[in-house]
N, C-alpha and C. Protein backbone atom coordinates (compact mmCIF):
# COMPACT_ATOMS: atom_id res chain seq x y z
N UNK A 1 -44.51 -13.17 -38.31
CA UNK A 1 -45.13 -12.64 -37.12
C UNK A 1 -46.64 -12.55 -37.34
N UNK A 2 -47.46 -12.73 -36.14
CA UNK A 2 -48.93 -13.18 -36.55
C UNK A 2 -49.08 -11.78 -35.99
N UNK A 3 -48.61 -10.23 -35.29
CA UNK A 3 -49.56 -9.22 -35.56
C UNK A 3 -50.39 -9.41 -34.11
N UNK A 4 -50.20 -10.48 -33.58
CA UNK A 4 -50.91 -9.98 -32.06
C UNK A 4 -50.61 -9.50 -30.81
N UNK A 5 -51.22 -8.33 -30.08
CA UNK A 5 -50.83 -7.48 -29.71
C UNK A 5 -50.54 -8.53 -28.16
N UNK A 6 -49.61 -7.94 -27.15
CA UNK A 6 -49.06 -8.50 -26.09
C UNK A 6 -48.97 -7.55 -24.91
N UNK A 7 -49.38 -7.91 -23.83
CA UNK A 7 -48.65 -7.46 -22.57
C UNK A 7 -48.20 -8.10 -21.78
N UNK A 8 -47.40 -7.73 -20.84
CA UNK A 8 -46.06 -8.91 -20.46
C UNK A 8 -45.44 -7.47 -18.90
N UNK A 9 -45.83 -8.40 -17.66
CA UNK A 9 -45.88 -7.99 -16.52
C UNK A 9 -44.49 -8.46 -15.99
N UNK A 10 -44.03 -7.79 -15.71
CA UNK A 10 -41.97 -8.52 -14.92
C UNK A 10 -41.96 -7.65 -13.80
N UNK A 11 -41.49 -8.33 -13.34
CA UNK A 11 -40.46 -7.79 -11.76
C UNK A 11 -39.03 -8.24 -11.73
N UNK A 12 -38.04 -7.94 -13.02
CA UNK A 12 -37.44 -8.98 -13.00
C UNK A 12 -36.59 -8.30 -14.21
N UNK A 13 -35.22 -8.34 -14.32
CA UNK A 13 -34.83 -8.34 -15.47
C UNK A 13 -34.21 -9.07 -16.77
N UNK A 14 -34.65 -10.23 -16.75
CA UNK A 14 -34.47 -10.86 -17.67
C UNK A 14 -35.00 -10.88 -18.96
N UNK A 15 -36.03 -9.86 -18.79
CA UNK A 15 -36.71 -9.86 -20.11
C UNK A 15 -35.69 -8.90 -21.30
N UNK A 16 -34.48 -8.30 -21.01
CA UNK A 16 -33.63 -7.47 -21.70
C UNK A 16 -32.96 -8.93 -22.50
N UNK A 17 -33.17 -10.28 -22.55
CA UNK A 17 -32.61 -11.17 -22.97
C UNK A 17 -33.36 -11.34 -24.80
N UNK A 18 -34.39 -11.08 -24.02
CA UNK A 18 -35.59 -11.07 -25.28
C UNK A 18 -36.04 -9.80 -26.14
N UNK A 19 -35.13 -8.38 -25.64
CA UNK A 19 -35.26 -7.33 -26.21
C UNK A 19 -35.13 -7.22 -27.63
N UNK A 20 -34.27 -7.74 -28.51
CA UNK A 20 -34.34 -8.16 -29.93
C UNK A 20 -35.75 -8.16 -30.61
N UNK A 21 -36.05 -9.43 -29.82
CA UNK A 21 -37.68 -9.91 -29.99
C UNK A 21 -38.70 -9.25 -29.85
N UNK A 22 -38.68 -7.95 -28.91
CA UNK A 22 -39.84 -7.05 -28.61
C UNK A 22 -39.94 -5.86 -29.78
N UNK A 23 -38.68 -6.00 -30.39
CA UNK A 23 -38.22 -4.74 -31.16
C UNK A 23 -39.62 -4.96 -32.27
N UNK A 24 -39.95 -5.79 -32.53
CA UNK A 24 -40.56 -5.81 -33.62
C UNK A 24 -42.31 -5.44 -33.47
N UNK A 25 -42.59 -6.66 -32.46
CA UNK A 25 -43.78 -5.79 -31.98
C UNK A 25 -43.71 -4.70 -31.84
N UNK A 26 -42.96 -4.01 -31.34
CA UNK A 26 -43.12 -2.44 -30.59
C UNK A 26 -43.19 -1.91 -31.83
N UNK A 27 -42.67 -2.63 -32.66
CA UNK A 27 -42.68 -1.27 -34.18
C UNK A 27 -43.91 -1.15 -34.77
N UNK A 28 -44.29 -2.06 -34.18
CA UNK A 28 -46.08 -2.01 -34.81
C UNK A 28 -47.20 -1.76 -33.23
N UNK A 29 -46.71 -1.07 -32.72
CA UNK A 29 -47.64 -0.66 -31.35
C UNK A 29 -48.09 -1.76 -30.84
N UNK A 30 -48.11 -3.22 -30.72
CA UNK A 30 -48.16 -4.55 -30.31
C UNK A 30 -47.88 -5.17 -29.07
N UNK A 31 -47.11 -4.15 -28.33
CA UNK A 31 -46.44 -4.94 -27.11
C UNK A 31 -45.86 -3.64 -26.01
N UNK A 32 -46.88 -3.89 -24.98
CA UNK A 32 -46.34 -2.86 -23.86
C UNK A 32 -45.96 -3.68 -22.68
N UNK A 33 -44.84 -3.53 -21.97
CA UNK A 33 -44.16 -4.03 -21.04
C UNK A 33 -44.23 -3.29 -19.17
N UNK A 34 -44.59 -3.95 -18.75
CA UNK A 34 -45.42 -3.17 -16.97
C UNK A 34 -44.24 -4.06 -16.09
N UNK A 35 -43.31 -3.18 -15.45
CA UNK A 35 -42.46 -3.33 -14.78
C UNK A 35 -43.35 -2.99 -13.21
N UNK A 36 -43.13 -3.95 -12.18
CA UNK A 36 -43.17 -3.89 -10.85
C UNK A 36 -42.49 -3.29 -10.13
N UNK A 37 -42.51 -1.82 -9.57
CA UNK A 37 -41.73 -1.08 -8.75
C UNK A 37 -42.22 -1.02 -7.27
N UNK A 38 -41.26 -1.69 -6.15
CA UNK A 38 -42.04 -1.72 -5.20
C UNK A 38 -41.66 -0.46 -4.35
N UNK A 39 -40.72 -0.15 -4.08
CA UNK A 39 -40.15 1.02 -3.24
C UNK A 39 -38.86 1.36 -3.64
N UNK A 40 -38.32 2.58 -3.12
CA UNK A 40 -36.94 2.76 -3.90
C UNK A 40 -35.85 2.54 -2.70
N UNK A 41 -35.84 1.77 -1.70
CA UNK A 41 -35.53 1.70 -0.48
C UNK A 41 -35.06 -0.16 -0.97
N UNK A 42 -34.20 -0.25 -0.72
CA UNK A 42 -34.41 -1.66 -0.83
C UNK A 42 -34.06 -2.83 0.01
N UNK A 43 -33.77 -2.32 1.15
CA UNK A 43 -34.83 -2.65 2.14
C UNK A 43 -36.10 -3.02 2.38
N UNK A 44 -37.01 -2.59 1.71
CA UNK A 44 -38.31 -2.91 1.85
C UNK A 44 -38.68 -3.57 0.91
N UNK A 45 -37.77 -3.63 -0.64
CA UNK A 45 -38.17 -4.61 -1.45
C UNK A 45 -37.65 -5.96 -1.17
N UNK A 46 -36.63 -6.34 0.02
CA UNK A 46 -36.32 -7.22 0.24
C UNK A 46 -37.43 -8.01 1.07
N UNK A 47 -37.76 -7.30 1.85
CA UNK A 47 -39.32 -7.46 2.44
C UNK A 47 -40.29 -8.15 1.99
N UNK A 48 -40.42 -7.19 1.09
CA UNK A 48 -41.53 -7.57 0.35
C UNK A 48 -41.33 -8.74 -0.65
N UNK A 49 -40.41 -7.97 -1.68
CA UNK A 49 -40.22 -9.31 -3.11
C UNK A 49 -38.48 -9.78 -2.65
N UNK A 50 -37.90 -10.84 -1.88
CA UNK A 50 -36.70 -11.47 -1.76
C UNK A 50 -35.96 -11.76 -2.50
N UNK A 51 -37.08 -12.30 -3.61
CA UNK A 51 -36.64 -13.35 -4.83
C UNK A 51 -36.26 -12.51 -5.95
N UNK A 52 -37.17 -11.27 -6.12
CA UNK A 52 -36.60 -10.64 -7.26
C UNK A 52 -35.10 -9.65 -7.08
N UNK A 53 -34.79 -9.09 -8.57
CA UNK A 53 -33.97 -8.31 -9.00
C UNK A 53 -33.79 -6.60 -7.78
N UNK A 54 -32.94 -5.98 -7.79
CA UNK A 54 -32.55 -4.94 -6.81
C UNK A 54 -33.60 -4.13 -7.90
N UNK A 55 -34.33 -2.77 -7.20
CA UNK A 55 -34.40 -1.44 -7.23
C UNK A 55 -33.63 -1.02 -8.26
N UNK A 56 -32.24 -0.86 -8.23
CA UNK A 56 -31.30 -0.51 -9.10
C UNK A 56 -31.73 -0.93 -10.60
N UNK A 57 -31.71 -2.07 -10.62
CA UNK A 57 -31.46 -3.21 -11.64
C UNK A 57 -33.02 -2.62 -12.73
N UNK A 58 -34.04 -2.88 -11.95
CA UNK A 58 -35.31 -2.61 -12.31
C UNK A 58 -35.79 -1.79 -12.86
N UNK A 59 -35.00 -0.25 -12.68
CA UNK A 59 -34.90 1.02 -13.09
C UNK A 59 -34.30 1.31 -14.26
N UNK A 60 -33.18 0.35 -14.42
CA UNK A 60 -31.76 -0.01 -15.25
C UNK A 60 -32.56 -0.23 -16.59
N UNK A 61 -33.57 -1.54 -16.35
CA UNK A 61 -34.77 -2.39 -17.14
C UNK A 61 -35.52 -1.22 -18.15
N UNK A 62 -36.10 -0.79 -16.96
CA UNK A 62 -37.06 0.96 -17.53
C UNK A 62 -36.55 1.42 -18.91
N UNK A 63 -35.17 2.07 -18.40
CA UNK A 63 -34.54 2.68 -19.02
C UNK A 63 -33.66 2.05 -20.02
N UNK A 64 -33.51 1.32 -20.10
CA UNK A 64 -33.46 -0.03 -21.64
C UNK A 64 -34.49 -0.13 -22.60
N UNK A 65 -35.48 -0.34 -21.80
CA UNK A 65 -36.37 -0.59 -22.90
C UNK A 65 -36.91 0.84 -23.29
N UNK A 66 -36.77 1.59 -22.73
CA UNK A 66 -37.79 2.58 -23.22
C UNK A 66 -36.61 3.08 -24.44
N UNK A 67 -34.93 3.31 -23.70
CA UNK A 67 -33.85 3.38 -25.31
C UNK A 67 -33.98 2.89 -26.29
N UNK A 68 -34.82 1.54 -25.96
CA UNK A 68 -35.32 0.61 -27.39
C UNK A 68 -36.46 0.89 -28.38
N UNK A 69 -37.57 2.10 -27.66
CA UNK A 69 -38.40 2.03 -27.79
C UNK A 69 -39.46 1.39 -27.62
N UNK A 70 -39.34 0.35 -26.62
CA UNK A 70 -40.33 -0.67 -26.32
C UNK A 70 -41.21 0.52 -25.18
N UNK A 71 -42.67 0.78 -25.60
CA UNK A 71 -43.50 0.84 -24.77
C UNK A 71 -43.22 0.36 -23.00
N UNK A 72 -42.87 1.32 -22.15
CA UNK A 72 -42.80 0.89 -20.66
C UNK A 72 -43.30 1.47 -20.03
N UNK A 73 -44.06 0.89 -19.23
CA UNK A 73 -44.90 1.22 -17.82
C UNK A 73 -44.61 0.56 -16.26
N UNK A 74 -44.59 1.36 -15.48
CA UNK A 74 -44.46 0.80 -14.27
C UNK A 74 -45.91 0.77 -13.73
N UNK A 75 -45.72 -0.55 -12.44
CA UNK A 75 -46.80 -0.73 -11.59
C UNK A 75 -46.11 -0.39 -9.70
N UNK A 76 -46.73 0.48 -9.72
CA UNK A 76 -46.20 0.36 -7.88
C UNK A 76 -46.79 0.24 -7.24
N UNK A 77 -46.41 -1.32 -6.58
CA UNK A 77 -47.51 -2.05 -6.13
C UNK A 77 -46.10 -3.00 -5.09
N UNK A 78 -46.92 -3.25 -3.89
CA UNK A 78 -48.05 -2.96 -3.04
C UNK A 78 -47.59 -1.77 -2.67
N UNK A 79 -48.45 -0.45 -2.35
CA UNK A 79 -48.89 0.80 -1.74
C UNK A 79 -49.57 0.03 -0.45
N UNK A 80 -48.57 0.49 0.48
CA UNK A 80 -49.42 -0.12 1.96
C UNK A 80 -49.33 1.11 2.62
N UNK A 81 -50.33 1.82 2.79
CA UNK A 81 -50.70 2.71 3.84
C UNK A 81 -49.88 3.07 4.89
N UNK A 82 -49.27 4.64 5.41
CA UNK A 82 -48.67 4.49 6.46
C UNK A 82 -47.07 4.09 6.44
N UNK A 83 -47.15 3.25 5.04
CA UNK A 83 -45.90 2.75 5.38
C UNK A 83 -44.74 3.28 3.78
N UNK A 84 -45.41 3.15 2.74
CA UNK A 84 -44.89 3.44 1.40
C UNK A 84 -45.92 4.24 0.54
N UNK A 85 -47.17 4.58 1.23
CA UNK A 85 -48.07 5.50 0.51
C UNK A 85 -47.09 7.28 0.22
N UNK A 86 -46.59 7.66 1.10
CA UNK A 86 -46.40 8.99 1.42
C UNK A 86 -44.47 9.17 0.26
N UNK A 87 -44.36 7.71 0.02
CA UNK A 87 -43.13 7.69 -1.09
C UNK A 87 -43.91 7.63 -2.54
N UNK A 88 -44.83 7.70 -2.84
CA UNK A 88 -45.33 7.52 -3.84
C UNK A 88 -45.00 8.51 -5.42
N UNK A 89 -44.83 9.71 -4.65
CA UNK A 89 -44.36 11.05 -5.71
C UNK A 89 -42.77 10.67 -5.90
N UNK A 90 -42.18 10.24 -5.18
CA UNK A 90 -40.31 9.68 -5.41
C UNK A 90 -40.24 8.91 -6.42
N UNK A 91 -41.24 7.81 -6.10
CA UNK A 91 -41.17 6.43 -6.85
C UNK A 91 -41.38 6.65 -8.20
N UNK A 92 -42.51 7.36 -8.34
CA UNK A 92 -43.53 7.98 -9.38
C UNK A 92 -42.18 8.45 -10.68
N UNK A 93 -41.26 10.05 -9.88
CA UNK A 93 -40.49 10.81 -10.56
C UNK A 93 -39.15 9.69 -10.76
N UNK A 94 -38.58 8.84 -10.25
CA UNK A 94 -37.93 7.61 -10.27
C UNK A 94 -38.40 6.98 -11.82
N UNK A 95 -39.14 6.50 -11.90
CA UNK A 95 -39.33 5.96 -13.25
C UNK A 95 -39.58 6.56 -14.18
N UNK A 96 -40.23 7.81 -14.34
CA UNK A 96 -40.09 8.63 -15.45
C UNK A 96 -39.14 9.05 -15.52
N UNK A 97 -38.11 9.80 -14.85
CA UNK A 97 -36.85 9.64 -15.27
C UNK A 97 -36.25 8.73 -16.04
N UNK A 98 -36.82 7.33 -16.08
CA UNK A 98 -36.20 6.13 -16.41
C UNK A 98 -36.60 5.62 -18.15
N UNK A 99 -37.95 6.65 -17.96
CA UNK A 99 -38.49 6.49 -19.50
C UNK A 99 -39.31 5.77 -19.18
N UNK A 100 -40.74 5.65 -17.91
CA UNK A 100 -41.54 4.96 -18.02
C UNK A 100 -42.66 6.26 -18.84
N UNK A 101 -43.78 5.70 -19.39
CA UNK A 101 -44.42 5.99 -19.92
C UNK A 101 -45.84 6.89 -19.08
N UNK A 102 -46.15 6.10 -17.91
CA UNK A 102 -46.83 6.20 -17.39
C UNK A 102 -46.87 4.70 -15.60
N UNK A 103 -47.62 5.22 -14.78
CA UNK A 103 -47.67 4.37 -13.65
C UNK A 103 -49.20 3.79 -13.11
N UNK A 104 -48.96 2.81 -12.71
CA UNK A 104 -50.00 2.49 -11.79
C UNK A 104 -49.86 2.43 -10.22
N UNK A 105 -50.76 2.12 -9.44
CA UNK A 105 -50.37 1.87 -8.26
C UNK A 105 -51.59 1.08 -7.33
N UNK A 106 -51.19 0.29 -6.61
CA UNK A 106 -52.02 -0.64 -6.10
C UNK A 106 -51.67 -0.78 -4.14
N UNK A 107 -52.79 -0.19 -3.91
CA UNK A 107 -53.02 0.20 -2.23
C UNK A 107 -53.66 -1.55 -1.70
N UNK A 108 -53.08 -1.70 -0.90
CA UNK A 108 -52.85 -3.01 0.02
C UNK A 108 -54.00 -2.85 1.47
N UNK A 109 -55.12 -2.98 1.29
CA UNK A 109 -55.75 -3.25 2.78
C UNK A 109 -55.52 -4.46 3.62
N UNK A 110 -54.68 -3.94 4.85
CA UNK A 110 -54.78 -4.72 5.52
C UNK A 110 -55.06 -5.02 6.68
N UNK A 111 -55.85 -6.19 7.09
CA UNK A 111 -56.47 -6.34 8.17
C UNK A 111 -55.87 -7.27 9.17
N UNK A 112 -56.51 -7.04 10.87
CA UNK A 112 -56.01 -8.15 11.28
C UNK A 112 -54.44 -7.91 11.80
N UNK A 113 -54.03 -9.53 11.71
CA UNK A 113 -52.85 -9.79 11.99
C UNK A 113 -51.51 -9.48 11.05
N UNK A 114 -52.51 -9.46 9.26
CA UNK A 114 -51.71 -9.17 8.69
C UNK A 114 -50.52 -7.82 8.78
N UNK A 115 -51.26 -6.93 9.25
CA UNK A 115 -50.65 -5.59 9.23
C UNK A 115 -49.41 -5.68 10.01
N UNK A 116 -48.82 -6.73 11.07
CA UNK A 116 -48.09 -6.56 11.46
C UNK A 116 -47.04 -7.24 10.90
N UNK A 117 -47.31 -7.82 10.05
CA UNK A 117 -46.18 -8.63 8.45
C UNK A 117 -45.70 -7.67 8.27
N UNK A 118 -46.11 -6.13 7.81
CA UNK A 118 -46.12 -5.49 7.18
C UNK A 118 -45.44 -4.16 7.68
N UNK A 119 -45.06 -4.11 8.52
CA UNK A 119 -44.75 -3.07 9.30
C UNK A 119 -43.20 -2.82 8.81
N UNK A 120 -42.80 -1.65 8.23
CA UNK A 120 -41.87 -1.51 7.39
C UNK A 120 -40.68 -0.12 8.09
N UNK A 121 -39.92 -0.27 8.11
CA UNK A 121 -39.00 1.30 8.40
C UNK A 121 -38.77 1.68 6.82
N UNK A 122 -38.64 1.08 5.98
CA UNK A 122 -37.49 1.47 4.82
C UNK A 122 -38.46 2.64 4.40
């Protein structure tokens, strides 16, 4: 092992394939892992991300790796105003429960025509 440090962004759980592999970095503080949490509604992650893994599944992820000790962080992202801003403290207590470490979150301006893409019940 060459000792260089890694970060590694998923929305997705396949990276529990490669958990073996992280074990080692992590033992040397080398490798933190930033999971994409979009809403806990999933409904709206269908919306938003189609292609990826359920809500469920993602949380499931969290809480794997962090049993492993792998360094985990969530990102909750997109924060669109109006629509998933005011879920933000759910989402937040949702992954620490899960053994995230800490969160980010990323607010979505949108203008225009876009906003009506965007227009969400979940």
């Amino acid at each position: 092992m060459y000792r260089h440090p890694l970060g590694i962004i998923i929305k997705n759980a396949l990276i529990l394939r490669d958990l073996e592999i992280l074990k080692q970095p992590a033992y040397h503080n080398l490798v933190g892992v930033n999971v994409s949490v979009t809403s806990l509604s999933e409904e709206t992650r269908r919306i938003l991300e189609p292609s990826t893994v359920s809500i469920k599944k993602r949380l499931e992820t969290i809480k794997i790796l962090s049993e492993n000790n792998i360094p985990i962080n969530a990102m909750l992202a997109p924060i669109i105003p109006g629509q998933i801003s005011h879920k933000i403290l759910g989402l937040a207590k949702a992954v620490r429960n899960n053994g995230a470490l800490s969160f980010r979150f990323t607010i979505v301006r949108l203008n225009g025509a876009w906003s009506t893409i965007y227009r969400l019940d979940g």
